[in-house]
Protein backbone atom coordinates (compact mmCIF):
# COMPACT_ATOMS: atom_id res chain seq x y z
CA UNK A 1 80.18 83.70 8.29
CA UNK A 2 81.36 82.73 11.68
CA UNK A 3 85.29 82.14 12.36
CA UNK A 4 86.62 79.01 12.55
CA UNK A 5 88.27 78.61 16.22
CA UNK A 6 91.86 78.21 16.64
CA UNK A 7 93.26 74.82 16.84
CA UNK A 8 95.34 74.71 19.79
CA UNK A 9 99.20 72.37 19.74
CA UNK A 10 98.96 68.77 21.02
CA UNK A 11 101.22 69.35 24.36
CA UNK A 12 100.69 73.14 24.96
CA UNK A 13 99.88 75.03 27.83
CA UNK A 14 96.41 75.50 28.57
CA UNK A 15 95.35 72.96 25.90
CA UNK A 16 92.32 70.61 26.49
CA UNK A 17 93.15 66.79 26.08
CA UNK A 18 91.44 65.33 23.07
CA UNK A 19 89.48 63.28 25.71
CA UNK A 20 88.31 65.93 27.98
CA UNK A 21 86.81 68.10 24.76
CA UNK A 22 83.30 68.35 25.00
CA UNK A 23 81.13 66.40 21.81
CA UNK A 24 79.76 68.64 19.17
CA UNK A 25 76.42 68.52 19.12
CA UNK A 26 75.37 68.29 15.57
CA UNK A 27 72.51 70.93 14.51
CA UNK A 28 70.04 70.88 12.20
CA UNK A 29 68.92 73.03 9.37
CA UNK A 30 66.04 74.93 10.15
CA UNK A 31 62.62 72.73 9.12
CA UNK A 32 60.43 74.22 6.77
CA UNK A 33 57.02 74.51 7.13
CA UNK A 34 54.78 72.03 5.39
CA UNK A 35 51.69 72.23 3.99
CA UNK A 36 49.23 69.96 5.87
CA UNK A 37 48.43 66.60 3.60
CA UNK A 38 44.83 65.48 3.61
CA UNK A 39 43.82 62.31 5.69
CA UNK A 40 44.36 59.14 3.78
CA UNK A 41 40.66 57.36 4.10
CA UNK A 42 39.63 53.65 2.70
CA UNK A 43 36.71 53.51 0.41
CA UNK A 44 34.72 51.45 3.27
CA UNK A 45 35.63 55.16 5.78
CA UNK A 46 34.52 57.50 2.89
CA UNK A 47 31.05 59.04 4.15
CA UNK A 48 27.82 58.61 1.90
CA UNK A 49 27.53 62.28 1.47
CA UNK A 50 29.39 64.55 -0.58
CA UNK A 51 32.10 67.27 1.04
CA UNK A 52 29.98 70.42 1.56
CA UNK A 53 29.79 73.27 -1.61
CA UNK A 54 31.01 76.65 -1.20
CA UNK A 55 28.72 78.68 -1.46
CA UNK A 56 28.55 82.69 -2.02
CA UNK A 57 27.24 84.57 1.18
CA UNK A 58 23.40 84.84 0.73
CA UNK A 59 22.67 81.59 -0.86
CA UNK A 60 20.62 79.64 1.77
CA UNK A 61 22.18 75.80 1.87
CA UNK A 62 20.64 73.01 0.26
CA UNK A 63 20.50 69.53 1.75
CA UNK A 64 21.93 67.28 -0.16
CA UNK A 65 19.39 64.66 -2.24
CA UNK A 66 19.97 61.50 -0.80
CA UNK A 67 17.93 58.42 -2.59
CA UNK A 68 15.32 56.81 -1.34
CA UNK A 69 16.55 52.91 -1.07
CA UNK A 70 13.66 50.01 -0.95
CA UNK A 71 13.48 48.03 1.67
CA UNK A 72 15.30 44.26 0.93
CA UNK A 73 12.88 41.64 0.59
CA UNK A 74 12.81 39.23 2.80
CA UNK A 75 14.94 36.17 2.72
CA UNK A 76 13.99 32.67 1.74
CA UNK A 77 15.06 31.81 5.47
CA UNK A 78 12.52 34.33 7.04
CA UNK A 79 9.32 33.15 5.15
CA UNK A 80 6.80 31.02 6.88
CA UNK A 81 6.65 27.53 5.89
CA UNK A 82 3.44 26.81 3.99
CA UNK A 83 0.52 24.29 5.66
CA UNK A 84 1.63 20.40 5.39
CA UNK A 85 -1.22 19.71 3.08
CA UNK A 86 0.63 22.19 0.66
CA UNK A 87 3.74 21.20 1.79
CA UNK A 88 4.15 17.24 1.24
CA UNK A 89 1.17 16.46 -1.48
CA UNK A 90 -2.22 17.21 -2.64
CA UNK A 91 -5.41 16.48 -0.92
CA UNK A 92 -9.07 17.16 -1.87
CA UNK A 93 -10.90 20.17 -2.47
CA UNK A 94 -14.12 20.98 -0.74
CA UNK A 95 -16.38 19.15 -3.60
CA UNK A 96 -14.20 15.80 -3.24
CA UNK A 97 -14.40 16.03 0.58
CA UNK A 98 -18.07 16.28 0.67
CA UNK A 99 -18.32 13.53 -1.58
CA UNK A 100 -15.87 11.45 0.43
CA UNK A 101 -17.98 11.94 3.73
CA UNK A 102 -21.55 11.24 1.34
CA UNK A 103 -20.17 8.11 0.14
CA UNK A 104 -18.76 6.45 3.23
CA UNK A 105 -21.98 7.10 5.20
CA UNK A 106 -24.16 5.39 3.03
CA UNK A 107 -21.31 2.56 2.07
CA UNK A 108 -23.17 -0.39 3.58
CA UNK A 109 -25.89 0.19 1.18
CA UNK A 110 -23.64 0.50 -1.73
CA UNK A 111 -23.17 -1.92 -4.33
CA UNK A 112 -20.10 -2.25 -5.88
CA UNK A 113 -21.55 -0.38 -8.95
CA UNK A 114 -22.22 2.26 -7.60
CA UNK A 115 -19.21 2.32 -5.03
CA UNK A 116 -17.36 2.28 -8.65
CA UNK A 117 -19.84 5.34 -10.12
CA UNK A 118 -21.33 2.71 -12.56
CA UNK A 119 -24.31 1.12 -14.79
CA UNK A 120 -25.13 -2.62 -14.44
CA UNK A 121 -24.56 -2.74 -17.86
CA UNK A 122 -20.71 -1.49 -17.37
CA UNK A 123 -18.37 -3.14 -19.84
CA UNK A 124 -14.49 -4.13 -18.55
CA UNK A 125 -12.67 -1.44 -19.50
CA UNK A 126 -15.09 0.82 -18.17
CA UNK A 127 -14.83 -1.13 -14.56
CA UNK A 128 -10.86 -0.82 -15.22
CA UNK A 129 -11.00 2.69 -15.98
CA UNK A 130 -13.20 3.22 -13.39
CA UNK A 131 -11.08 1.66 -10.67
CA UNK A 132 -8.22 3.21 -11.74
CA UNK A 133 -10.04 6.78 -11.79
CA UNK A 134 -11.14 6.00 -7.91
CA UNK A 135 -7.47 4.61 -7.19
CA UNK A 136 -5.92 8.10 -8.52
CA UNK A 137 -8.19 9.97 -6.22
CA UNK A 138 -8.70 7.96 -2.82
CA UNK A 139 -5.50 5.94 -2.70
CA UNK A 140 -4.08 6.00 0.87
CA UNK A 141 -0.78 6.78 0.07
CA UNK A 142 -1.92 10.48 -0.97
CA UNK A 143 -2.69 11.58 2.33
CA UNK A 144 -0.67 9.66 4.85
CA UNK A 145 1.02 13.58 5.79
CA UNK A 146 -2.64 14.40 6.79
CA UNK A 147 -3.34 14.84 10.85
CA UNK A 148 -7.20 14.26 10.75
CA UNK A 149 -7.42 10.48 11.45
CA UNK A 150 -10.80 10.53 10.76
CA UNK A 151 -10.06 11.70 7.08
CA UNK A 152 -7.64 9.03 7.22
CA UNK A 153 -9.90 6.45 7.99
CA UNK A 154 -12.55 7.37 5.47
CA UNK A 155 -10.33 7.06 2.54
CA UNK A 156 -8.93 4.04 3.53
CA UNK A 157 -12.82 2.74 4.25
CA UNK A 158 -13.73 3.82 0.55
CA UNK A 159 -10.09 2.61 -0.85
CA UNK A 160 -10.60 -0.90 0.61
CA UNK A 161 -14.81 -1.27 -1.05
CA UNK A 162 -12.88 -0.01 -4.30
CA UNK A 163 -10.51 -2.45 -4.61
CA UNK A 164 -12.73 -5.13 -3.42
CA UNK A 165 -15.48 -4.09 -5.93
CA UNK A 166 -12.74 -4.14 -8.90
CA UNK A 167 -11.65 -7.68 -7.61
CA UNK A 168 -15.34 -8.58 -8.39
CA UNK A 169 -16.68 -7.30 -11.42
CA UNK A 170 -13.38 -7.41 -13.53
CA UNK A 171 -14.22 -11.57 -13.06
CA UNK A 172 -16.92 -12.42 -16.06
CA UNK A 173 -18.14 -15.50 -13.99
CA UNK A 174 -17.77 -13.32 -10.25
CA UNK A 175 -19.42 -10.42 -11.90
CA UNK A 176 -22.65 -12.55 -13.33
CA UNK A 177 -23.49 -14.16 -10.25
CA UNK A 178 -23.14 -11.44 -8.55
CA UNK A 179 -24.89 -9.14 -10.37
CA UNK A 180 -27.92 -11.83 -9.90
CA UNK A 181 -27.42 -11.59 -6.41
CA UNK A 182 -28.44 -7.77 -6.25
CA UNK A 183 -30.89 -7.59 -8.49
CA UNK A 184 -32.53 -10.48 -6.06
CA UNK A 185 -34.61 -9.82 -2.76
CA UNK A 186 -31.78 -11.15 -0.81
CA UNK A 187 -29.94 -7.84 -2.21
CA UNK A 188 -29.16 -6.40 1.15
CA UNK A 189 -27.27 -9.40 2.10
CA UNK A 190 -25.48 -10.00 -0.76
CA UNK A 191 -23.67 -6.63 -1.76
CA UNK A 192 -20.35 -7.76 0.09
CA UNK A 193 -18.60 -10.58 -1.64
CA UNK A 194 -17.38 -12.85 1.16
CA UNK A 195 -15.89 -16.25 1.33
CA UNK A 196 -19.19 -17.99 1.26
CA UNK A 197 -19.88 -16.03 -1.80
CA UNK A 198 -16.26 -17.58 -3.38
CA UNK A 199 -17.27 -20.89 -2.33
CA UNK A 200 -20.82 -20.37 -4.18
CA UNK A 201 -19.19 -18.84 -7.66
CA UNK A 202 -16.46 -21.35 -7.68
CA UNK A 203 -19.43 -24.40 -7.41
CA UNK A 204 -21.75 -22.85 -9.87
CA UNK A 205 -18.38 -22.86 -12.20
CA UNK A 206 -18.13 -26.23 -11.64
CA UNK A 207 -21.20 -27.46 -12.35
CA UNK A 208 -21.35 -25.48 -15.51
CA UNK A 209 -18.02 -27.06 -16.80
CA UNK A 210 -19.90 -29.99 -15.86
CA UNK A 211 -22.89 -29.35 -17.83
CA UNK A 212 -20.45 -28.93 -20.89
CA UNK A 213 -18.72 -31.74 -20.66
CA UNK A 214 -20.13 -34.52 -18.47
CA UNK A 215 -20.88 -35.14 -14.70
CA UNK A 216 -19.29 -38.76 -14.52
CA UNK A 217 -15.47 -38.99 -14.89
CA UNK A 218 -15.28 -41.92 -17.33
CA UNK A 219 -17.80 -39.86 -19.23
CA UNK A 220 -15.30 -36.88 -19.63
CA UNK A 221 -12.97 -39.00 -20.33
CA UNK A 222 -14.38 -40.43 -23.11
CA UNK A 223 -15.92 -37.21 -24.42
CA UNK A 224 -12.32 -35.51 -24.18
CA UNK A 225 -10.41 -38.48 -26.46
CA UNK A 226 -13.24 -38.04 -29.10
CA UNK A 227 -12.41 -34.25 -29.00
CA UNK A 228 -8.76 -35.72 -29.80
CA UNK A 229 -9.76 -37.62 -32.49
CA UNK A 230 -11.47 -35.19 -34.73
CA UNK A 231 -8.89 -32.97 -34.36
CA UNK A 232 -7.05 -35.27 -35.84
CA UNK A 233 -8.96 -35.99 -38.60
CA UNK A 234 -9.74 -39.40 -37.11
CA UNK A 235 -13.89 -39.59 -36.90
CA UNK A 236 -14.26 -42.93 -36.62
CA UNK A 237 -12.80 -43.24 -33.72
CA UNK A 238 -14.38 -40.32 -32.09
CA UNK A 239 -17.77 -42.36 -32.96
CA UNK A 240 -16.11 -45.57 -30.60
CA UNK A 241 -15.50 -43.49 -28.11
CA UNK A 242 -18.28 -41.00 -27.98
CA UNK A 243 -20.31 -44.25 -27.72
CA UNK A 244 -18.30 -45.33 -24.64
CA UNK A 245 -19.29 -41.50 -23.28
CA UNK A 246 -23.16 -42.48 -23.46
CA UNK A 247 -22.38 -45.93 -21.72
CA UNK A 248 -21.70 -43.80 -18.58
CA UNK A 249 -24.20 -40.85 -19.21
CA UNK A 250 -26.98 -41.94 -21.77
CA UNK A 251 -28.64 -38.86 -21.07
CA UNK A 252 -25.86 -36.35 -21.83
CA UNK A 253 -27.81 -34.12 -24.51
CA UNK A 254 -23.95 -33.07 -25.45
CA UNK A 255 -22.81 -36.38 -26.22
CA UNK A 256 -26.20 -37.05 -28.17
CA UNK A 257 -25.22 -34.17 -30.57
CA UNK A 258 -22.17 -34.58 -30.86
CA UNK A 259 -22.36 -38.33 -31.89
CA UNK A 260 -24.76 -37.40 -34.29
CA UNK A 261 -22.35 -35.03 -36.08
CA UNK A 262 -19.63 -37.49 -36.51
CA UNK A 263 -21.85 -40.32 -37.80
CA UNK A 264 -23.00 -37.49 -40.81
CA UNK A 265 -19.81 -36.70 -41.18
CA UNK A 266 -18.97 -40.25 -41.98
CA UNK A 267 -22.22 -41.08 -43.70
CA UNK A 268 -21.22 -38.34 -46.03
CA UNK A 269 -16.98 -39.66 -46.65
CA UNK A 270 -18.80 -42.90 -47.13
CA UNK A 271 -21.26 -41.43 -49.99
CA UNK A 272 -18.25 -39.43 -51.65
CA UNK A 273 -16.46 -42.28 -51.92
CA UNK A 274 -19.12 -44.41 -53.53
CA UNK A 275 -19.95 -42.43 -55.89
CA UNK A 276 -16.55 -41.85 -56.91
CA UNK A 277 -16.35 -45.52 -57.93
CA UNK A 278 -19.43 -45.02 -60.33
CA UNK A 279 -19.11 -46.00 -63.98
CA UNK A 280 -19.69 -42.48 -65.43
């Protein structure tokens, strides 16, 4: 153990002053040696593969057996978009198309029976089903996304005859003349139903509505109050004024029978009530 050194008297000879002493310079205890610590690593810095094995001497190293991974399917972003006919609606298959371009190359020899896919003999609510069927398949608005303007064009050709054929055979008075009209030899000029053809339907109406009730307005007139009359249980005066009918139109085969009814009718009140003044 080392000596202490001698502490030397404030004042004396051959002292040091206490500002002129040198500064102990502290020391420290020998360092002891440390292990080394392993590297601290993140889980994101910790390699895939495991710390090599030891092995004895001899044993020829293995590699380690790493697993296959699948490739990742591709992402929604990376697929191809699919055609626009797929894309914004439906359009026809091959059958309907052929029958598309059959139909609107013969279509000015159509009638609108057959531009509907029906018999003559077609009853209303087959035309209306059969409209409806041709709407569902060739309605415009179905392929408006298309880029073939011809296609376009087609169905809106066909559309168009459809809709014009349903405007005239779901009419019972439309649909009779016209039917006439095809089965005619002026066919080929009458399988489009144009004004003129209105003007013609809406004359024949007339003049059957004439037929049925008189040609001369006073006539009608007449006719019309005597239709009154026996409704209301009031034949004699349906007699005055069926009468008054024949004064304008004596040769009204309608008035005729209908007079004739109301004067048995009251021939017959007039025998029920005289024989129900009999002495039984």
């Amino acid at each position: 153990m080392p000596r202490p050194p001698p502490v030397l008297a404030v004042g004396a000879v051959g002292s040091v002053p206490p500002a002129a002493q040198p500064t102990p310079t502290p020391t420290r205890p020998p360092s002891r040696p440390t292990a080394s610590l392993p590297a601290l690593t993140t889980p994101a810095a910790r390699p895939l593969t495991p710390p090599p094995v030891a092995r004895p001497p001899g044993v020829p190293a293995v590699a380690p057996v790493v697993p296959a991974i699948a490739p990742a399917a591709p992402s929604a972003a990376g697929t191809p978009p699919p055609p626009p006919s797929q894309a914004r609606g439906p359009g026809l298959d091959a059958a309907q198309l052929a029958d598309l371009a059959s139909r609107c190359a013969k279509l000015d020899q159509l009638d609108y029976y057959e531009v509907l896919l029906l018999e003559k003999a077609a009853s209303p609510s087959d035309i209306k089903k059969a409209f409806y069927r041709e709407s569902r398949t060739y309605h415009p608005d179905r392929f408006f996304h298309l880029d073939s303007k011809e296609l376009k064009e087609q169905v809106n050709e066909l559309y168009k005859r459809v809709t014009e054929a349903y405007y005239v055979l779901r009419d019972d008075t439309k649909r009779k003349k016209y039917t006439a009209d095809i089965t005619g030899p002026e066919r080929a000029q009458k399988l489009r139903y144009t004004e003129a053809s209105e003007a013609e339907s809406k004359a024949a109406q007339k003049k059957e509505q004439e037929e049925q009730i008189g040609t001369h307005p006073k006539g009608r007139q007449f006719y019309q109050q005597a239709q009154k009359d026996l409704d209301a249980g009031n034949p004699s005066a349906a007699e005055r004024n069926l009468k008054m009918a024949l004064t304008y139109e004596p040769a009204n085969a309608r008035y005729k029978e209908r007079l004739a009814d109301v004067q048995k009718r009251l021939s017959d009140e007039a025998k029920n009530k005289g024989e129900s003044f009999k002495i039984r």
